[in-house]
Protein backbone atom coordinates (compact mmCIF):
# COMPACT_ATOMS: atom_id res chain seq x y z
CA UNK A 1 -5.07 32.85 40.47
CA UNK A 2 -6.52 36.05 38.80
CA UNK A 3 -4.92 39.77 39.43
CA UNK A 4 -7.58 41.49 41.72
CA UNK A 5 -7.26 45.00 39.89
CA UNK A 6 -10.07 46.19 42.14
CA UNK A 7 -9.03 44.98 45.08
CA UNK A 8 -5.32 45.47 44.69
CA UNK A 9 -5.18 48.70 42.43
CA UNK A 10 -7.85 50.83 42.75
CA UNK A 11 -8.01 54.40 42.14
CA UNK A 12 -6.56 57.59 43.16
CA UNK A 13 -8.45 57.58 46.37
CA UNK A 14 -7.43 54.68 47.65
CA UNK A 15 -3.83 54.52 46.94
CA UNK A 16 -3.40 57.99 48.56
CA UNK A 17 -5.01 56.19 51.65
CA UNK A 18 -3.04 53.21 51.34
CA UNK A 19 0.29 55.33 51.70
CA UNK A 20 -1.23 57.34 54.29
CA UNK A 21 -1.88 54.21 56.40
CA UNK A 22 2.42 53.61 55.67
CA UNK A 23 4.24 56.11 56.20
CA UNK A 24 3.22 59.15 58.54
CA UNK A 25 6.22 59.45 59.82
CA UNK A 26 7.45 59.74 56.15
CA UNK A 27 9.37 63.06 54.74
CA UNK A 28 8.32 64.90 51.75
CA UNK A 29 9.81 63.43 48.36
CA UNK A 30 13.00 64.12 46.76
CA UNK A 31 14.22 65.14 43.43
CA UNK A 32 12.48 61.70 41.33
CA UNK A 33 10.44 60.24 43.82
CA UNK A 34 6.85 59.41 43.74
CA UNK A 35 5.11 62.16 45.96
CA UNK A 36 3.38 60.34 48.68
CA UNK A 37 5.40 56.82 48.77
CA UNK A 38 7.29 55.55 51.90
CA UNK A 39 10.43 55.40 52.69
CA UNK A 40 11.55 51.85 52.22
CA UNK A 41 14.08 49.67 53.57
CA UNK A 42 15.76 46.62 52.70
CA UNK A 43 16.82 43.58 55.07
CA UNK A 44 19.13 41.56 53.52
CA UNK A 45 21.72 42.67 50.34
CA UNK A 46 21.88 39.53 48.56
CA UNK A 47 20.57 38.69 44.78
CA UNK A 48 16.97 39.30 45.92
CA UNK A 49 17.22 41.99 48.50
CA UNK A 50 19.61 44.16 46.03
CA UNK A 51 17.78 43.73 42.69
CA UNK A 52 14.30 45.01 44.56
CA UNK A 53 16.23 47.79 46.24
CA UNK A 54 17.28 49.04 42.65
CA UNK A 55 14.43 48.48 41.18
CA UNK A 56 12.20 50.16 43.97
CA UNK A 57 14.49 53.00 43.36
CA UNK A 58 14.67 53.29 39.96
CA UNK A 59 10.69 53.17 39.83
CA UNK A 60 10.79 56.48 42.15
CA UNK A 61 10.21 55.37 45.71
CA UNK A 62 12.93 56.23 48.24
CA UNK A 63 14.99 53.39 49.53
CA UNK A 64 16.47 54.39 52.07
CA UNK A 65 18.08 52.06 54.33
CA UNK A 66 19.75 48.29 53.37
CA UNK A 67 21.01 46.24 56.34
CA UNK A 68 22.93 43.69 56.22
CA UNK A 69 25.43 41.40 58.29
CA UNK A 70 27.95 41.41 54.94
CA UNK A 71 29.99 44.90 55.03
CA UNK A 72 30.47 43.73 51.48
CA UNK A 73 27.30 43.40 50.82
CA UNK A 74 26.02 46.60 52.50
CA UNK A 75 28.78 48.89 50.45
CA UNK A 76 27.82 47.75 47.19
CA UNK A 77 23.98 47.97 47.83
CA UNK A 78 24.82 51.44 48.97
CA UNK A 79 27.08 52.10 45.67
CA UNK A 80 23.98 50.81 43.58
CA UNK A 81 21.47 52.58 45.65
CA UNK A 82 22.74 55.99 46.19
CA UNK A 83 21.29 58.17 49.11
CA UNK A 84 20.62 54.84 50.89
CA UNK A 85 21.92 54.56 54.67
CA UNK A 86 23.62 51.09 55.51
CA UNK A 87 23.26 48.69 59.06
CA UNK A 88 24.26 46.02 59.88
CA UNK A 89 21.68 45.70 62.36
CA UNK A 90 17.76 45.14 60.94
CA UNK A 91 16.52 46.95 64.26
CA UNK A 92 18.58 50.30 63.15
CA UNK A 93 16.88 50.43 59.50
CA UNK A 94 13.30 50.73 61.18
CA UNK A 95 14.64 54.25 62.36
CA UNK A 96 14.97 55.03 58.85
CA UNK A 97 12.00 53.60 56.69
CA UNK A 98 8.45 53.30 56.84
CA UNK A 99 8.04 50.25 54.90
CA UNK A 100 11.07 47.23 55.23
CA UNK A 101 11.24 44.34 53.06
CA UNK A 102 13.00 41.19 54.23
CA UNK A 103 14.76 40.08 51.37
CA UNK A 104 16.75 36.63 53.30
CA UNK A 105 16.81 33.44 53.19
CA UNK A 106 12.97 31.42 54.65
CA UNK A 107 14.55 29.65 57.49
CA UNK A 108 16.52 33.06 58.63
CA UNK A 109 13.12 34.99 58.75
CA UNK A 110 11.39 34.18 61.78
CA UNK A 111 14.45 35.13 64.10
CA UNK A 112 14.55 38.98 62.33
CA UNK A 113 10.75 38.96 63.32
CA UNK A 114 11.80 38.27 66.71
CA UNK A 115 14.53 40.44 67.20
CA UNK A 116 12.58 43.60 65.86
CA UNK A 117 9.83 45.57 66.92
CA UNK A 118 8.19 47.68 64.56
CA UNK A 119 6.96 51.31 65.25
CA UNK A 120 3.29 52.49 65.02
CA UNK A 121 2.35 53.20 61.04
CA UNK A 122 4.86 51.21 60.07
CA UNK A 123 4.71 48.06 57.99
CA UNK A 124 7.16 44.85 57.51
CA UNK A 125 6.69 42.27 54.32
CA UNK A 126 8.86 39.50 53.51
CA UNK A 127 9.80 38.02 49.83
CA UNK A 128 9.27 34.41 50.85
CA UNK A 129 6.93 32.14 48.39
CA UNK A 130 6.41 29.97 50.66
CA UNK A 131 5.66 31.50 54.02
CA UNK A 132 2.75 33.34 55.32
CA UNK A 133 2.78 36.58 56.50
CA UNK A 134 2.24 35.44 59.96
CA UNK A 135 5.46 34.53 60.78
CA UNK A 136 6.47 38.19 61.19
CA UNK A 137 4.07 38.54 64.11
CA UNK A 138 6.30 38.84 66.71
CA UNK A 139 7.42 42.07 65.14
CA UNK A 140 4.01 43.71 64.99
CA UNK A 141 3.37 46.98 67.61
CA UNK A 142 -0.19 48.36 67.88
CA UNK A 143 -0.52 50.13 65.04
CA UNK A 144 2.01 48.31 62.40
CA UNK A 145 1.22 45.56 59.29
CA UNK A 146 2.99 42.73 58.22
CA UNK A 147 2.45 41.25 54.94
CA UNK A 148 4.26 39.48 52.40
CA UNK A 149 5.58 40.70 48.90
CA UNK A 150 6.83 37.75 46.65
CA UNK A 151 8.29 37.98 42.56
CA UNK A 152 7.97 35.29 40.86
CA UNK A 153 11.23 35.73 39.77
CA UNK A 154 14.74 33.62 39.35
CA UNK A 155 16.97 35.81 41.18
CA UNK A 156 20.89 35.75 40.42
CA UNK A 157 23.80 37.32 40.85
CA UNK A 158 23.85 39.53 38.15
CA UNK A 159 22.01 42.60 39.18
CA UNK A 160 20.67 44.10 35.85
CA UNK A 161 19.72 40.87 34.91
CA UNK A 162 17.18 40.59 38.10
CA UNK A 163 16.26 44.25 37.34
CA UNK A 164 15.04 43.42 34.42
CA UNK A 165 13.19 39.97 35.40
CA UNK A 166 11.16 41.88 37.67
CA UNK A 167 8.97 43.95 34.80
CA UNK A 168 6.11 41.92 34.14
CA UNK A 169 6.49 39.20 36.28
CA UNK A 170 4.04 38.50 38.81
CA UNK A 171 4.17 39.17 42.56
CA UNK A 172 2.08 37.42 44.97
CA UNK A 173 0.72 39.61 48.05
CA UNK A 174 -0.26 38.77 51.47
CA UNK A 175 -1.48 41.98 54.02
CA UNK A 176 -4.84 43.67 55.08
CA UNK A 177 -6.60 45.48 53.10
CA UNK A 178 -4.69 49.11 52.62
CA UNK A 179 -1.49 47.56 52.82
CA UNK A 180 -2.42 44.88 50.13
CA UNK A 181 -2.93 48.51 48.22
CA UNK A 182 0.12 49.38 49.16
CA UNK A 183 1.85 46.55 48.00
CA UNK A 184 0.33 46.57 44.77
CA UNK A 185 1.10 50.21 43.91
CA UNK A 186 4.40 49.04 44.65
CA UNK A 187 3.99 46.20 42.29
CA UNK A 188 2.97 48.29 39.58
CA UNK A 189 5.28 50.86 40.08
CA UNK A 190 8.23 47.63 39.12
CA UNK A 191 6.09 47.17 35.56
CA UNK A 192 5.17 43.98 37.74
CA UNK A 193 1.25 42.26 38.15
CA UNK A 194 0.23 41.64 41.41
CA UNK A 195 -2.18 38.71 42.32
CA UNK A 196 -3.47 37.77 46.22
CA UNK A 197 -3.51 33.91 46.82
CA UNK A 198 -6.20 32.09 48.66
CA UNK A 199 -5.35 31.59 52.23
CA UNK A 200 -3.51 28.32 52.66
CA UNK A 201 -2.27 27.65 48.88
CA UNK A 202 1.12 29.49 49.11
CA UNK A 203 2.92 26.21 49.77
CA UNK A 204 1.51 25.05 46.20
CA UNK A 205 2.11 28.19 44.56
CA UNK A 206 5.74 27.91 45.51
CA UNK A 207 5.85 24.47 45.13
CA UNK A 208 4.86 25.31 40.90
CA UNK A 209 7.59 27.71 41.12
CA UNK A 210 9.88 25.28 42.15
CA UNK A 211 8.85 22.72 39.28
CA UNK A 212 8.75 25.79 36.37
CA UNK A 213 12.14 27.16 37.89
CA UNK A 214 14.82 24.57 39.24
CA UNK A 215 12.34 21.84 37.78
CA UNK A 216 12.81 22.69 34.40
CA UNK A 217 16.93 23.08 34.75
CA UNK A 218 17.02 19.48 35.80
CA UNK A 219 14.63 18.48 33.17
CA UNK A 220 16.80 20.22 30.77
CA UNK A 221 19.84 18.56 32.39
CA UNK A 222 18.40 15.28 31.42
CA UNK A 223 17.56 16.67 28.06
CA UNK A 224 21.16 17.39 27.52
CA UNK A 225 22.26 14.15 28.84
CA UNK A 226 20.49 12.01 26.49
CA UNK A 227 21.49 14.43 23.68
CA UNK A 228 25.06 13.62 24.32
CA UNK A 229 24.58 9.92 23.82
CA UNK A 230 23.66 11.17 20.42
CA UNK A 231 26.69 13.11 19.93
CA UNK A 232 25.50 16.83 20.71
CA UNK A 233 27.42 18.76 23.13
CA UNK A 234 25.69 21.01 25.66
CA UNK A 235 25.16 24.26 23.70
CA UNK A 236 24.12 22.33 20.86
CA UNK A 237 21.66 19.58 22.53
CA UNK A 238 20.38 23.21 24.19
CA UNK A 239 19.94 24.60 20.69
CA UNK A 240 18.11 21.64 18.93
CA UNK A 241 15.79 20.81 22.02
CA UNK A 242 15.62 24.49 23.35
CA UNK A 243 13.44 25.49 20.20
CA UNK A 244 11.52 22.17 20.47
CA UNK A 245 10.55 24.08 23.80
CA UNK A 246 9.86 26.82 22.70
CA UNK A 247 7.58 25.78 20.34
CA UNK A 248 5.60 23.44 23.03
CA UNK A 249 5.40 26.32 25.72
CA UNK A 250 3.86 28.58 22.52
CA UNK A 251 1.62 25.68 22.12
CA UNK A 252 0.12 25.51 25.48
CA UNK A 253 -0.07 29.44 26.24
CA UNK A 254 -2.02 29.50 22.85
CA UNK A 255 -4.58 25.94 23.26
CA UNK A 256 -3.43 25.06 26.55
CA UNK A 257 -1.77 22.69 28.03
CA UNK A 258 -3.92 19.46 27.36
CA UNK A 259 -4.11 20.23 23.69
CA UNK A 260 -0.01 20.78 23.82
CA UNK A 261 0.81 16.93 24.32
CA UNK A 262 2.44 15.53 21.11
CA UNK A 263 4.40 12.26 20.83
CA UNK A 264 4.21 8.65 21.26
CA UNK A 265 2.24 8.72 24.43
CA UNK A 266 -0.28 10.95 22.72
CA UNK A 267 -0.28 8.60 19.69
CA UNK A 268 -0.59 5.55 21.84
CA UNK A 269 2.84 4.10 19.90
CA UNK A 270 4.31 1.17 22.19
CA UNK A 271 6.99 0.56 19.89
CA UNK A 272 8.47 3.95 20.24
CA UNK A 273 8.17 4.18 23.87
CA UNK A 274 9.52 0.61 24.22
CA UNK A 275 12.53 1.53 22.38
CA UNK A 276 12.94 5.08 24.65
CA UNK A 277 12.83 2.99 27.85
CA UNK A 278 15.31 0.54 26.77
CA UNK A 279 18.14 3.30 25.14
CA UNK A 280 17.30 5.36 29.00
CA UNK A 281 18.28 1.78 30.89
CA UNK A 282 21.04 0.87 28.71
CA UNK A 283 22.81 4.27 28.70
CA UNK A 284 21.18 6.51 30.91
CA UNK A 285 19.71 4.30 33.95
CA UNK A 286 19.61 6.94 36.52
CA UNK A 287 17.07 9.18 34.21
CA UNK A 288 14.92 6.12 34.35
CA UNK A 289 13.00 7.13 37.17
CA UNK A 290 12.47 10.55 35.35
CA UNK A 291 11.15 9.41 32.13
CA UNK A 292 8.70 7.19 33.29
CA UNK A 293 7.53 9.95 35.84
CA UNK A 294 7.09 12.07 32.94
CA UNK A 295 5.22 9.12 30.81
CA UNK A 296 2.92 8.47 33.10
CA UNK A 297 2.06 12.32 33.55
CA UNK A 298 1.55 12.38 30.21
CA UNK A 299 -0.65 9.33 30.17
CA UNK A 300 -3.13 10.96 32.42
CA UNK A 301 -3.49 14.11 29.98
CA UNK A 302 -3.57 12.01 27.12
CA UNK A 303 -6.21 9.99 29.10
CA UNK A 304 -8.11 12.86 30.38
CA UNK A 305 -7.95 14.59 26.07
CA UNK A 306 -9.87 11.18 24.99
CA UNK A 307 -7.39 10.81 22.37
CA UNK A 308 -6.75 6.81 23.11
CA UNK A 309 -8.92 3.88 23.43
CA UNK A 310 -9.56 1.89 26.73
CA UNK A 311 -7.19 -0.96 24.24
CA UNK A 312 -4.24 1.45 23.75
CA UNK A 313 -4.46 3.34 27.31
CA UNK A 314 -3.87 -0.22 28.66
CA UNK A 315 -1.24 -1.32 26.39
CA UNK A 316 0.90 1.99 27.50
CA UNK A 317 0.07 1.47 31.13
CA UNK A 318 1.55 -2.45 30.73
CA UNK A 319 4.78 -1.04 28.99
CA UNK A 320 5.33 1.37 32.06
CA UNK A 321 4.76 -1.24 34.78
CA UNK A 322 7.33 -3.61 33.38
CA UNK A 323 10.08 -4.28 35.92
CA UNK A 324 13.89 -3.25 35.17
C-alpha cells in the first residue's frame, strides 16, 4: 500500500478539475476558505463525524451543513463549527453542500444511502474501513459520485485530541478518478497521506487496523495483568513495559519487523518458555490462549529469519503442543 502522489495529487490542473467536477453548484469562498473547494457536509456528529468537520474547517474548506438525529449532538457540532447549518434529516444537508461525508456507524450506512438521493455534480463518501464505496449506490443520480474517505485514526471523545490524530495519518480512498483527486486534496489539506487500496483488500486493511488499534489495548491489557502478579500496578506495569514497546516498534520501523523479534523464542530457550507457560496457567489461565497465539506467531518469524535449527524449531514446537 504505497501513496499514489500521481494519481491522487497531481498538479494545479487537475485539482482545479477535480473541484470543478464537485461542486458547480458551489458559491464563491468566504473570508479563510480555499478558493475553489466545495461546500461540505457532515452526516453524523459523533467522535468521527465532528473531529473531520473541524478539521475540514480549520484546513479552509467550508463545512457547511452537520445532520444529525442527536439535537445534542447537532448544537455542539454547530458551536464547534461556526457558520455551519444543522438537520436532523441527511436528505435536508444535500440542499446545502456539494460534497457530504457519512461519518456513522457501518451497519447504519446503507439505510442513509437509501433514503437519499443525491443531486447532479454532487458527490457522497463514507468513513467506513471496511466497506466499499458501493454500498452508497442507491444514492447515486446521473451525474453524482460516491466514494469512500477513511482515517486511519482512533477516534474519541475528546475533540482536539481527534483533531490532532488526523495530521499525518493516513486516509484510504475509494472513488473515480477526479473525485479520488478530490479526496486527496482534501486529504492533504488535513496534513493527512492519502493511499487507494486494491479492489477487494479493504476488509484486510481494516482488519490490521483492528489488530494495531483495539488489538494492541487488549494485548496491553494482558501485559498489565501479568505485571500485577509481579506487584506493578497499572500505570506502573504501563511505564516499565510501555518503553519496552517503544523500543520494539523503533526496532521494526528501522530493520523491520522480522529483524525486531528478540526473546526466548528467537533464542530457541525451552527453559524460559517452559517456565512462562506454567506462571500464565498457574496464575493467569485465561491469557493462556493468548500467549501461545503469540508464541507460535513468533515461531514462524523466527522460522522464516533462519535463526534456529531444524533441532531447536522442533523442540519449541513440542513445548507449545503440550496439553493443559
Amino acid at each position: 500500500m504505497d501513496p499514489e502522489r500521481d494519481v491522487l495529487a497531481g498538479g494545479t490542473s487537475d485539482e482545479e478539475a477535480s473541484r470543478t467536477a464537485v461542486g458547480a453548484r458551489g458559491a464563491e469562498a468566504g473570508a479563510g476558505e480555499a478558493p475553489g473547494a466545495p461546500r461540505v457536509g457532515i452526516v453524523g456528529a459523533g467522535p468521527v463525524g465532528t473531529a473531520l468537520g473541524v478539521a475540514i474547517s480549520r484546513a479552509g474548506w467550508p463545512v457547511a451543513a452537520v445532520s444529525s438525529r442527536d439535537p445534542g449532538r447537532r448544537e455542539r457540532f454547530r458551536a464547534l463549527v461556526p457558520g455551519s447549518r444543522a438537520f436532523a434529516d441527511p436528505f435536508a444537508l444535500l440542499e446545502e453542500v456539494d460534497l457530504a461525508i457519512v461519518a456513522i456507524p457501518d451497519d447504519a450506512i446503507p439505510a442513509v444511502a437509501e433514503s437519499i438521493r443525491l443531486y447532479s455534480g454532487q458527490a457522497l463518501v463514507h468513513t467506513s474501513g471496511l466497506l466499499g464505496a458501493d454500498v452508497l449506490q442507491p444514492a447515486l443520480a446521473a451525474g453524482s459520485q460516491i466514494g469512500a474517505f477513511h482515517p486511519l485514526v482512533s477516534f474519541t471523545a475528546d475533540v482536539e485530541r481527534s483533531v490532532a490524530a488526523i495530521r499525518g495519518s493516513t486516509i484510504a480512498l475509494e472513488g473515480d478518478g477526479r473525485l479520488l483527486a478530490l479526496l486527496a486534496d482534501l486529504a492533504e489539506a488535513l496534513g493527512a497521506v492519502p493511499v487507494r487500496l486494491p479492489p477487494g483488500t479493504k476488509p484486510a486493511y481494516h482488519a490490521a487496523a483492528a489488530m494495531a488499534s483495539g488489538g494492541l489495548v487488549a494485548l496491553r491489557d494482558a501485559i498489565v495483568t501479568l505485571g500485577g502478579l509481579a506487584g506493578l500496578d497499572e500505570p506502573g506495569a504501563l511505564v516499565v513495559y510501555g518503553r519496552l514497546i517503544e523500543q520494539t516498534l523503533a526496532n521494526a520501523k528501522s530493520g523491520g519487523v522480522n529483524a525486531a523479534l528478540t526473546g526466548p523464542i528467537a533464542r530457541g530457550d525451552v527453559g524460559t518458555l517452559e517456565a512462562h507457560l506454567e506462571a500464565v496457567r498457574q496464575f493467569a489461565p485465561d491469557l493462556l490462549e493468548l500467549y501461545e497465539a503469540t508464541a507460535r506467531r513468533e515461531l514462524k518469524l523466527a522460522r522464516d529469519r533462519g535463526s534456529l535449527t531444524p533441532h531447536e524449531l522442533d523442540r519449541v514446537r513440542a513445548v507449545l503442543a503440550k496439553p493443559v
